[in-house]
Protein backbone atom coordinates (compact mmCIF):
# COMPACT_ATOMS: atom_id res chain seq x y z
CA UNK A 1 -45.80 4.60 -25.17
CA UNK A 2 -43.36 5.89 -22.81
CA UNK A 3 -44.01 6.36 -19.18
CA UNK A 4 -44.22 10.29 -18.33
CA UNK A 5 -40.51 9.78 -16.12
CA UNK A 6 -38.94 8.36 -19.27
CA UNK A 7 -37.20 10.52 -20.67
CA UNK A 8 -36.28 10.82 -24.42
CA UNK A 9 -32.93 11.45 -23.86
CA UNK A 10 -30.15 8.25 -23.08
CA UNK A 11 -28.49 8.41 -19.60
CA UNK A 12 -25.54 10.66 -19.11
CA UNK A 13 -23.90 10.22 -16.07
CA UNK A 14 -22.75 7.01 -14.22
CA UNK A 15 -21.62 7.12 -11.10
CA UNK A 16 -20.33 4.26 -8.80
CA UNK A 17 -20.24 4.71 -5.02
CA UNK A 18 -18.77 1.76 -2.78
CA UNK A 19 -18.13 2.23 1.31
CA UNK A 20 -17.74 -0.17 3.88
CA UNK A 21 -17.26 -1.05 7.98
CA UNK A 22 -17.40 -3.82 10.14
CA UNK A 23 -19.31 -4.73 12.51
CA UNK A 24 -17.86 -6.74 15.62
CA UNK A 25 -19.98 -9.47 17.41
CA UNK A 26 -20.08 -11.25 20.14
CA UNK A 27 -21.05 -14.66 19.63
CA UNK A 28 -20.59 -18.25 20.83
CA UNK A 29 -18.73 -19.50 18.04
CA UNK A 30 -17.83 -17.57 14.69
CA UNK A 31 -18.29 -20.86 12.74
CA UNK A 32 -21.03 -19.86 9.73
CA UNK A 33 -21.64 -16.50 11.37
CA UNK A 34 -22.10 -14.67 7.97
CA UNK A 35 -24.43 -17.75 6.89
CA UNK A 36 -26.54 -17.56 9.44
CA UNK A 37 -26.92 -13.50 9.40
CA UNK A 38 -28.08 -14.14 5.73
CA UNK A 39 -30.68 -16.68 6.38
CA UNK A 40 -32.62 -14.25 9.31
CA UNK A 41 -32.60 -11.60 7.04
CA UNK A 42 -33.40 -13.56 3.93
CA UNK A 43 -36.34 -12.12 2.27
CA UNK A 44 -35.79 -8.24 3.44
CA UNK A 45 -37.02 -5.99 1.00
CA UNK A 46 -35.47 -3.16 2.44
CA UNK A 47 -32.05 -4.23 2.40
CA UNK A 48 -31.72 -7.24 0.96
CA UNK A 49 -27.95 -9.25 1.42
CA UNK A 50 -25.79 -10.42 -1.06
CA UNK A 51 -28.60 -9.43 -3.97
CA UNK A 52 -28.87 -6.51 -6.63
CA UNK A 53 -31.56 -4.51 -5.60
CA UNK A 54 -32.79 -1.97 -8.35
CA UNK A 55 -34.69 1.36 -8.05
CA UNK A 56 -35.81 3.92 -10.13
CA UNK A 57 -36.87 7.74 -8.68
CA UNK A 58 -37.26 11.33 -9.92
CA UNK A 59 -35.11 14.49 -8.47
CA UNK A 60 -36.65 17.47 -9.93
CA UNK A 61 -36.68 16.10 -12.87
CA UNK A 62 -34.10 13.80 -13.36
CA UNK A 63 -34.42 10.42 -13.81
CA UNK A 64 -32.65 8.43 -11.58
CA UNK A 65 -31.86 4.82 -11.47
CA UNK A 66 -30.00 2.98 -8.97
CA UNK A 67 -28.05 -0.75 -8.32
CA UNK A 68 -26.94 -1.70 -4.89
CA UNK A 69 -25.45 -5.29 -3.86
CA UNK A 70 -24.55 -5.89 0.07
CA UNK A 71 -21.70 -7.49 0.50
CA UNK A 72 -21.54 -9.51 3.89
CA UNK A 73 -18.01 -11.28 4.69
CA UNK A 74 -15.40 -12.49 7.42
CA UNK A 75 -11.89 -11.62 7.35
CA UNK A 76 -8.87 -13.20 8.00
CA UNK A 77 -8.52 -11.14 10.98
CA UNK A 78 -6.76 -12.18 14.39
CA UNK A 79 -7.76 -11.50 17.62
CA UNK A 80 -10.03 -12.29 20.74
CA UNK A 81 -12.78 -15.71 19.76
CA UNK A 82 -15.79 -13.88 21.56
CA UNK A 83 -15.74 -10.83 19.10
CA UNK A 84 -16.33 -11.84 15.28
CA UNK A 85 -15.59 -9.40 12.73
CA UNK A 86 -17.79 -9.16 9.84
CA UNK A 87 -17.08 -6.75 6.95
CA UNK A 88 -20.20 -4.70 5.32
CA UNK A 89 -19.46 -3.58 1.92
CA UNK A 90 -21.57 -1.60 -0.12
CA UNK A 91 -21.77 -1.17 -3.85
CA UNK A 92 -23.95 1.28 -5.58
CA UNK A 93 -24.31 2.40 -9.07
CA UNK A 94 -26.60 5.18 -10.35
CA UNK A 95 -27.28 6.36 -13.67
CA UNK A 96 -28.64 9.54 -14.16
CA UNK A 97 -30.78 10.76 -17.49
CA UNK A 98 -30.30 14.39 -17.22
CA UNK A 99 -28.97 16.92 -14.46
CA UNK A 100 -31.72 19.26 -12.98
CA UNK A 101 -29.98 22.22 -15.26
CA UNK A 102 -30.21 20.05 -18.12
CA UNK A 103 -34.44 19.32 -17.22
CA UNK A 104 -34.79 23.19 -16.78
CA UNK A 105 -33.05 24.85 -19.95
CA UNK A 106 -34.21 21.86 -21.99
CA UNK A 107 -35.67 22.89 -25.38
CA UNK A 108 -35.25 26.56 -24.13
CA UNK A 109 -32.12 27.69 -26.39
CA UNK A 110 -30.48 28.71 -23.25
CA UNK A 111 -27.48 27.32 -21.31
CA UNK A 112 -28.44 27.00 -17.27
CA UNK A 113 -25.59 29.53 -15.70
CA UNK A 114 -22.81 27.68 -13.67
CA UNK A 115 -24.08 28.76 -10.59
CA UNK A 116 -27.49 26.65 -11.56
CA UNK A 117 -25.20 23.78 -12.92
CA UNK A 118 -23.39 23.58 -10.07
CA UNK A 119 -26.13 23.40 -7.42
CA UNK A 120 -27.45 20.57 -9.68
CA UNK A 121 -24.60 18.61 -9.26
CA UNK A 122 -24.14 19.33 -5.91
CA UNK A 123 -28.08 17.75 -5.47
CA UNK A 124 -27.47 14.88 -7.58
CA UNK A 125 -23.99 13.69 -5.55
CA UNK A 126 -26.55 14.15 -2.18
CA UNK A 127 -29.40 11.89 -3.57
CA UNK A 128 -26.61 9.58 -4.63
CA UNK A 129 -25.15 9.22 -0.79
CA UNK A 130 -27.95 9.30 0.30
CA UNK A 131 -28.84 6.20 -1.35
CA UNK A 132 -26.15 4.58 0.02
CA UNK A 133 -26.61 5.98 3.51
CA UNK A 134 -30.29 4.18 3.58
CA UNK A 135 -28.60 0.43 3.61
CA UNK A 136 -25.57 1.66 6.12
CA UNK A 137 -28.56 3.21 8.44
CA UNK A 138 -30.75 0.11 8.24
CA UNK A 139 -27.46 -2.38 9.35
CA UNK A 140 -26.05 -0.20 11.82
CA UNK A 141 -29.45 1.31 13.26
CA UNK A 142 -30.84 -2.38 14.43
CA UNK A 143 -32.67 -2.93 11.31
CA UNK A 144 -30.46 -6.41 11.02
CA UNK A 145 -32.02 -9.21 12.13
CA UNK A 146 -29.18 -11.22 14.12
CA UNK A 147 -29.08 -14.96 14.92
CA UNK A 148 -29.80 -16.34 18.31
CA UNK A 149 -26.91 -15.80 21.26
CA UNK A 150 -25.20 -12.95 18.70
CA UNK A 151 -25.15 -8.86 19.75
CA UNK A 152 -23.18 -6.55 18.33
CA UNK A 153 -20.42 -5.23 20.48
CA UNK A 154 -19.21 -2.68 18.48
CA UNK A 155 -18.94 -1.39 15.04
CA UNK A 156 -16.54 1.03 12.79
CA UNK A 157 -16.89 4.11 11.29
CA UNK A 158 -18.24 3.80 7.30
CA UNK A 159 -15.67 4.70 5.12
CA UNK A 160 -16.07 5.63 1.48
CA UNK A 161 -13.64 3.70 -0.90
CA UNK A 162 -14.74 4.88 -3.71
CA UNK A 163 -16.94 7.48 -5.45
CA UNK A 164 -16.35 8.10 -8.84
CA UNK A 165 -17.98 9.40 -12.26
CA UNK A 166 -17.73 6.21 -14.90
CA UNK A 167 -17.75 5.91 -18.94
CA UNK A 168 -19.52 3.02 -20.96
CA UNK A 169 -16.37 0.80 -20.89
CA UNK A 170 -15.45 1.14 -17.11
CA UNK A 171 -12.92 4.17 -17.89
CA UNK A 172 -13.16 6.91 -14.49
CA UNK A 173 -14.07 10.32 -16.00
CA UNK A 174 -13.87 12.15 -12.18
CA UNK A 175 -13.59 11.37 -8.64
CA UNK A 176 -15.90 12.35 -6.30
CA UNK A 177 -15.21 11.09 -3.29
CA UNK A 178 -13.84 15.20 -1.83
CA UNK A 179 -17.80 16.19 -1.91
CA UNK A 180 -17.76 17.46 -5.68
CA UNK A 181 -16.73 15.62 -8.87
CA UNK A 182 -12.82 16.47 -10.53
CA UNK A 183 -12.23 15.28 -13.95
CA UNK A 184 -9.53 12.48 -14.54
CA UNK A 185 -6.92 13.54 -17.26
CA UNK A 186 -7.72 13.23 -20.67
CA UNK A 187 -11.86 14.24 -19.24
CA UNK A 188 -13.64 17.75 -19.55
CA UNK A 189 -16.37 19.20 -17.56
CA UNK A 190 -18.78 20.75 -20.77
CA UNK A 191 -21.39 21.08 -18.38
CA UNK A 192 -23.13 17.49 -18.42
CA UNK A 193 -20.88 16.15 -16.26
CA UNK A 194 -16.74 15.01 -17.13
CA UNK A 195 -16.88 14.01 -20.98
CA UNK A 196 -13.77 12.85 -23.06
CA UNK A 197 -11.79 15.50 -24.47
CA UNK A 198 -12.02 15.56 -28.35
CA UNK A 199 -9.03 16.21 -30.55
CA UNK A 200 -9.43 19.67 -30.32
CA UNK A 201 -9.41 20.09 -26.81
CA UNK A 202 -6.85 17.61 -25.94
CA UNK A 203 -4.51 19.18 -28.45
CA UNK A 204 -4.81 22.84 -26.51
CA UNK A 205 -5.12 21.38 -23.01
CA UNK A 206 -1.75 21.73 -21.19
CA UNK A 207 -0.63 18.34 -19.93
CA UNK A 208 0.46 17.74 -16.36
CA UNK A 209 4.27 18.66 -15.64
CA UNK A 210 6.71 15.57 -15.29
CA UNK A 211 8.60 15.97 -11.71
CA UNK A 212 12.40 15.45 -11.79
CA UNK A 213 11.67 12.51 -9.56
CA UNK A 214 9.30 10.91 -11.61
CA UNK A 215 11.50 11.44 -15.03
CA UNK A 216 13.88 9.48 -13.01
CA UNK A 217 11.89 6.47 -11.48
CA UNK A 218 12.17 7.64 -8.21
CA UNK A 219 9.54 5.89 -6.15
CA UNK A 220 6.34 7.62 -5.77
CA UNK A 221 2.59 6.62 -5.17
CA UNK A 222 1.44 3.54 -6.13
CA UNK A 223 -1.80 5.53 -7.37
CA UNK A 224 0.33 7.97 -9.07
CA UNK A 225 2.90 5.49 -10.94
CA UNK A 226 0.74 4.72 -14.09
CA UNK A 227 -0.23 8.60 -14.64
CA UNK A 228 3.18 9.35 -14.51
CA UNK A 229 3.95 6.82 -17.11
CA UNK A 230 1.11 8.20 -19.65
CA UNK A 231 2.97 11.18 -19.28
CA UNK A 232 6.13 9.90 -20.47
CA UNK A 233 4.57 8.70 -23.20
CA UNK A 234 2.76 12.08 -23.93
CA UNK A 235 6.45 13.14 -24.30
CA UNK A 236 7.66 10.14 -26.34
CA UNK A 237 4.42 11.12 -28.92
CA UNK A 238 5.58 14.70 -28.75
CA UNK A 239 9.13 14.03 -29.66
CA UNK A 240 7.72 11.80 -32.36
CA UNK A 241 5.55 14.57 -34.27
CA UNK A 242 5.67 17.72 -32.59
CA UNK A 243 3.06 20.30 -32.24
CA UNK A 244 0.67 17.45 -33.24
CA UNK A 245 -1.47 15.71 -30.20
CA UNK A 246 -1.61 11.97 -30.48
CA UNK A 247 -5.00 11.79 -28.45
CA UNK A 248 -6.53 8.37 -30.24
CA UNK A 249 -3.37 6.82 -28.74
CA UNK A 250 -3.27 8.23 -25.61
CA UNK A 251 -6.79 7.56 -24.91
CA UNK A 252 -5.71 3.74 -24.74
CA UNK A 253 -3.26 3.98 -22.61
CA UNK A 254 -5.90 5.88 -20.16
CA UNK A 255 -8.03 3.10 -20.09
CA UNK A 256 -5.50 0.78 -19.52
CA UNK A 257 -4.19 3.12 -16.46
CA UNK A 258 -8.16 3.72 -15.47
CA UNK A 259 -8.96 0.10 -15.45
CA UNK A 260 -5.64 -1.23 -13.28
CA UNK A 261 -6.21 1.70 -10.73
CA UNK A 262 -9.95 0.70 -10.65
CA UNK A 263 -8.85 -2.94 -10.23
CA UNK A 264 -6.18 -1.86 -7.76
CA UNK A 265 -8.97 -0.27 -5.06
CA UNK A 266 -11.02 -3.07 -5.18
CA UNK A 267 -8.52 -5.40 -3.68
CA UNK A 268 -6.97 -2.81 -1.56
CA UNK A 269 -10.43 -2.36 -0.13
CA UNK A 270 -12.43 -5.52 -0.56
CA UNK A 271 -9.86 -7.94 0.63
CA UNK A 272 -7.49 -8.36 3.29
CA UNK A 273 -4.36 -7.81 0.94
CA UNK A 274 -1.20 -6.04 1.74
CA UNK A 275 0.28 -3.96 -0.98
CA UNK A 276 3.62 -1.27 -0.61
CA UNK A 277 2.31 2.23 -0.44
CA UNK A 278 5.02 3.47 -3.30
CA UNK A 279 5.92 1.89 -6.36
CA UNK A 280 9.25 2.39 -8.35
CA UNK A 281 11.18 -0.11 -10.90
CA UNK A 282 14.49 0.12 -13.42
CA UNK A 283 12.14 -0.13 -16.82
CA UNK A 284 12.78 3.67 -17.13
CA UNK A 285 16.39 4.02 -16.31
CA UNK A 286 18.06 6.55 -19.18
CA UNK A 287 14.58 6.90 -20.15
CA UNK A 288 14.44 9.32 -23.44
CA UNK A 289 11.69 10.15 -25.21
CA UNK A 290 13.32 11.06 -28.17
CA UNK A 291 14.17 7.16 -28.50
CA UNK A 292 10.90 6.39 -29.40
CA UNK A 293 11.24 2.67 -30.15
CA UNK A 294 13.12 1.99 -26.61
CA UNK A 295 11.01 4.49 -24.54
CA UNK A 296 7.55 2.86 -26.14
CA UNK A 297 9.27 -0.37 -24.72
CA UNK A 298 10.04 0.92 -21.21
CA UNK A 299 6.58 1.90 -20.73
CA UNK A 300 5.05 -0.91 -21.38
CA UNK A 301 7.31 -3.14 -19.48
CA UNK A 302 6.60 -0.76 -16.35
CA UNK A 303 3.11 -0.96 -17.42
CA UNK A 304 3.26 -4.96 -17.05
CA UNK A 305 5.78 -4.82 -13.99
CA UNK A 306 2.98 -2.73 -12.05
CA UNK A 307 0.34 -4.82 -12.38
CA UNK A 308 1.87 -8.21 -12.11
CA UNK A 309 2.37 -6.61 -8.35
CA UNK A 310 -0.80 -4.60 -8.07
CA UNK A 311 -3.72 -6.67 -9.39
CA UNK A 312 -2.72 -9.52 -7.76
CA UNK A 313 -5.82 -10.98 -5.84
CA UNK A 314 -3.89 -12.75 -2.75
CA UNK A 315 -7.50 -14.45 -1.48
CA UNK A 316 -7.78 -16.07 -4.69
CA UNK A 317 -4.33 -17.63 -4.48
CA UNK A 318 -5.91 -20.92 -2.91
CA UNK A 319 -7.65 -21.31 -6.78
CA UNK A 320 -5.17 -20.51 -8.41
CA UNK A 321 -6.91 -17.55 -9.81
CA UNK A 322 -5.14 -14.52 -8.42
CA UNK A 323 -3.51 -13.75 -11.59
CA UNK A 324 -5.95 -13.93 -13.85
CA UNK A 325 -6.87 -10.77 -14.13
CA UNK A 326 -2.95 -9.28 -14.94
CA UNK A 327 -2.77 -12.49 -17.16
CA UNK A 328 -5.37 -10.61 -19.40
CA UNK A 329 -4.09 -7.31 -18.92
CA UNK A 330 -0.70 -8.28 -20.28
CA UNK A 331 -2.27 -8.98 -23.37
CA UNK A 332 -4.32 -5.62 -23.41
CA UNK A 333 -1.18 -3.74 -22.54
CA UNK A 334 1.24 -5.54 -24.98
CA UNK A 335 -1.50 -4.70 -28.10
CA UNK A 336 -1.53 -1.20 -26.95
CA UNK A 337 2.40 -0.88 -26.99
CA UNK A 338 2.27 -3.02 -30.49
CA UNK A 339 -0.72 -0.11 -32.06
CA UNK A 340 1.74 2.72 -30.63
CA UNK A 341 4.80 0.99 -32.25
CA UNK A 342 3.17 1.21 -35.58
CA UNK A 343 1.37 4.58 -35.63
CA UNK A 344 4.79 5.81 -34.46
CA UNK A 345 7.02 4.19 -36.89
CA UNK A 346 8.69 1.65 -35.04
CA UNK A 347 9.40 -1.57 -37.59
CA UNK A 348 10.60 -4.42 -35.27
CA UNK A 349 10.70 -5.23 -31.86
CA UNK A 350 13.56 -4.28 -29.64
C-alpha cells in the first residue's frame, strides 16, 4: 500500500537548477586543498560533498522530490600563492508530482483559474531555490569545516547558471532562470507546466521570424545560432509541402539543438574554457529553402561545424576525451539530416 504522500499520479515537472561561486582561501600551500576540505567534512549529513543527496517533502500538496551533488574543485586560475581559489558548484534536480492547482481542482471537474495556477508555480520555483539556497547558506555561512592553517579570505557572489524546466530525454521545455518559467520553441504552457506541442498546435503556432542577418549567416549569438538554423529548416519543410507542418521532424532537430545548448552551458560554466561569444560560418551562403536537398545539407553541416567548436571539453584534452561528446553527436545529427532527406524526397546524397 501506498504511503498517504504518494500520489497516484506520475511526476510532471522536472526541473534542474545549477549555481555556483568560489570561495578564496588563504592557506599555506594550495597543494590537495580540495582533498583535504573533503575529508573534514566527510560524513556531513547536511551537506554532504561530492555525493547525491536525495530528499523527498510535501508543499501543499505536492509531492516533491529532490537530487543535489556538491561539486568542490580548483581552477586553473593565476594569481597571488596565499589566496586559493576553490569553485562551489551546485547541481539540483527536483521532480514534482502535481502543482498545488493541480492538488486543489483534482477530481473536482474544474480547471484552477490562472491566477491560482500561477501563484502555484510561482511557490513551486521558491521551494525549488530554496533548496538550493540551504547548501550555498551552509558553505558560505561557516557551516564548512576547514582544514588546519586555512580561513577564508573572501568569497563571490552565487550565480545561477542554469534553471530550467526538463523532458524525459534531457530536451529543455522552459527556462527559468528570469524568476518565472518561458517555454522553449516547439513547448506549450497547458497549464501543468511547458508540454510538447502536438500536431495540432504546432501546425497553428506562428513560428519565430528569420532576421535578414540571420538568413544571411551574419554572426550572431552563439546561444542563438542553432535556433536560427531550426528555423531555416522550418522554411526548407514549408517550401517542401506547404500549408502542411512537419512537426515529427522538427521535433528532432529540437533535441538535437536542446541537447548541444545544454552541453554548451555546462562547459561554459563548469570549466575554465574560453569560447567566442558569436558564432557565424559559410555552410549557409546562397542558402534557399526551396533547394531542399542542398539546404537540408547546409544545415546539417552548420549543425556539425557548431559543435565541433562548442562542445569541445578543453580540460579533458589531456585524455584525449574532449571530443567525445561531438564525436557522438555527429552521428545523431548526420541520422537526423539522413530521416529528413527521406521524408522530404531527397534520393542521393549531394
Amino acid at each position: 500500500m501506498l504511503h498517504n504522500s504518494c500520489r497516484t499520479t506520475a511526476f510532471r515537472n522536472t526541473f534542474t537548477l545549477v549555481s555556483q561561486f568560489y570561495c578564496y582561501f588563504r592557506a599555506p600551500s594550495e597543494a590537495e586543498i580540495v582533498d583535504s576540505i573533503l575529508e573534514a567534512n566527510t560524513g556531513n549529513k547536511d551537506t554532504p560533498l561530492r555525493t547525491w543527496l536525495f530528499e523527498t517533502q510535501t508543499l501543499q500538496g505536492s509531492l516533491i522530490t529532490s537530487s543535489q551533488f556538491v561539486n568542490v574543485e580548483m581552477p586553473d586560475m593565476t594569481g597571488s600563492v596565499e589566496f586559493v581559489a576553490v569553485r562551489f558548484s551546485i547541481e539540483t534536480h527536483v521532480r514534482v508530482a502535481a502543482t498545488l492547482a493541480e492538488t486543489e481542482y483534482e477530481g473536482s471537474g474544474s480547471e484552477p483559474t490562472e491566477r491560482k495556477r500561477k501563484s502555484a508555480d510561482d511557490e513551486i520555483l521558491a521551494a525549488i531555490a530554496s533548496i538550493q539556497r540551504q547548501a550555498t547558506s551552509f558553505i558560505l555561512d561557516g557551516g564548512l569545516e576547514l582544514p588546519d592553517n586555512v580561513e577564508v579570505a573572501a568569497t563571490s557572489p552565487v550565480e545561477t547558471i542554469a534553471f530550467v524546466q526538463t523532458t524525459a530525454d534531457g530536451s529543455v521545455a522552459s527556462d527559468c532562470s528570469s524568476g518565472s518559467c518561458q517555454c522553449s520553441e516547439g513547448f506549450i504552457d497547458n497549464g501543468n507546466g511547458c508540454e510538447e506541442m502536438t500536431e495540432e498546435q504546432a501546425a497553428t503556432t506562428a513560428a519565430p521570424q528569420v532576421t535578414t542577418q540571420e538568413a544571411e549567416g551574419i554572426s550572431i549569438s552563439v546561444r542563438d545560432w542553432l535556433p536560427s538554423l531550426i528555423d531555416k529548416m522550418e522554411s526548407v519543410c514549408e517550401e517542401n509541402r506547404p500549408g502542411k507542418s512537419r512537426p515529427h521532424i522538427l521535433k528532432k532537430w529540437r533535441r538535437l539543438s536542446s541537447q548541444m545548448i545544454q552541453r554548451y552551458d555546462r562547459i561554459v560554466f563548469s570549466t575554465d574554457c574560453v569560447f567566442p561569444d558569436t558564432h557565424q560560418d559559410e555552410y549557409l551562403d546562397d542558402f534557399n529553402p526551396k533547394l531542399t536537398c542542398q539546404a537540408i545539407q547546409q544545415i546539417h553541416d552548420s549543425f556539425n561545424a557548431w559543435s565541433q567548436v562548442f562542445t569541445n571539453d578543453c580540460e579533458k584534452e589531456k585524455r584525449g576525451k574532449s571530443m567525445n561528446f561531438h564525436l557522438r553527436n555527429s552521428k545523431r545529427i548526420g541520422q537526423v539530416r539522413d530521416r529528413t532527406r527521406n521524408r522530404l524526397g531527397c534520393i542521393r546524397l549531394i
